[in-house]
Protein backbone atom coordinates (compact mmCIF):
# COMPACT_ATOMS: atom_id res chain seq x y z
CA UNK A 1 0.00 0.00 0.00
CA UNK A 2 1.09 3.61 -0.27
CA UNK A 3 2.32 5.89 2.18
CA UNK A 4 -0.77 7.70 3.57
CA UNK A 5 -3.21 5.48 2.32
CA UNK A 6 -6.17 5.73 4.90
CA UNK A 7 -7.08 2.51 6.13
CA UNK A 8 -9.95 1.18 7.99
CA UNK A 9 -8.90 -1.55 10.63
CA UNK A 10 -10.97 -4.58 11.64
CA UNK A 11 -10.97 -4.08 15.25
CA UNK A 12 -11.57 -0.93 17.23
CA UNK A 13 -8.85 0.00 20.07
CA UNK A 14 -9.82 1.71 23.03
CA UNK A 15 -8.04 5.06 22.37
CA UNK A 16 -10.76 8.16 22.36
CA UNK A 17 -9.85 8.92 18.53
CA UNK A 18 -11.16 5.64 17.39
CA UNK A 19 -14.37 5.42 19.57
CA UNK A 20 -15.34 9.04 18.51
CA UNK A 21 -14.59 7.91 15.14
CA UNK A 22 -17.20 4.58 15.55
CA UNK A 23 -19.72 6.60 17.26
CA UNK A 24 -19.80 9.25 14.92
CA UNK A 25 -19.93 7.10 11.57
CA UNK A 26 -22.73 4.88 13.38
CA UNK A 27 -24.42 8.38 14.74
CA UNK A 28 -24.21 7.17 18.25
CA UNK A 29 -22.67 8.39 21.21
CA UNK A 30 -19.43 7.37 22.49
CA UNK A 31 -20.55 5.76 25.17
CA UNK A 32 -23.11 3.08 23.82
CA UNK A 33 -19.72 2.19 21.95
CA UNK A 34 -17.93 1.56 24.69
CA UNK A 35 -20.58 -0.29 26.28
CA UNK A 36 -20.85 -2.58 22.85
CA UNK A 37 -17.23 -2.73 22.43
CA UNK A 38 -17.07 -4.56 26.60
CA UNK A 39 -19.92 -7.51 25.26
CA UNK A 40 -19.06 -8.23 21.24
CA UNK A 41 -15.75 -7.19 21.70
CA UNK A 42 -13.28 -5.10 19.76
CA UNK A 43 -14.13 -6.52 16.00
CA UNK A 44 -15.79 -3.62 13.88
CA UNK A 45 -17.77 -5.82 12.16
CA UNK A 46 -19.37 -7.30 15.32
CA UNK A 47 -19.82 -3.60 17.02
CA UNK A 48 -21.40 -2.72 13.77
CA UNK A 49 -23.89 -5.07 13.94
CA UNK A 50 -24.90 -5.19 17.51
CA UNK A 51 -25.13 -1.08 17.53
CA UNK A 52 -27.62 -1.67 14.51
């Protein structure tokens, strides 16, 4: 891949820049991500679909 190419992980960490991120591209608050993120766990995929 190129330098600077933006890509999107599979799993979400717990640093506030990546919640915020989550939360705002699934128009929640940061919160109910974290909350998600503790029972399916740190796959996007699987926060995706439980927030949904």
């Amino acid at each position: 891949m190129a330098r600077g190419t933006r890509v999107e992980r599979n799993s979400v960490s717990n640093q506030d820049h990546e919640i915020k991120y989550e939360a705002n591209k699934l128009d929640v608050k940061p919160d109910k991500i974290r909350d998600v993120k503790s029972s399916a766990g740190n796959q996007r995929k699987d926060i995706e679909k439980k927030v949904k």
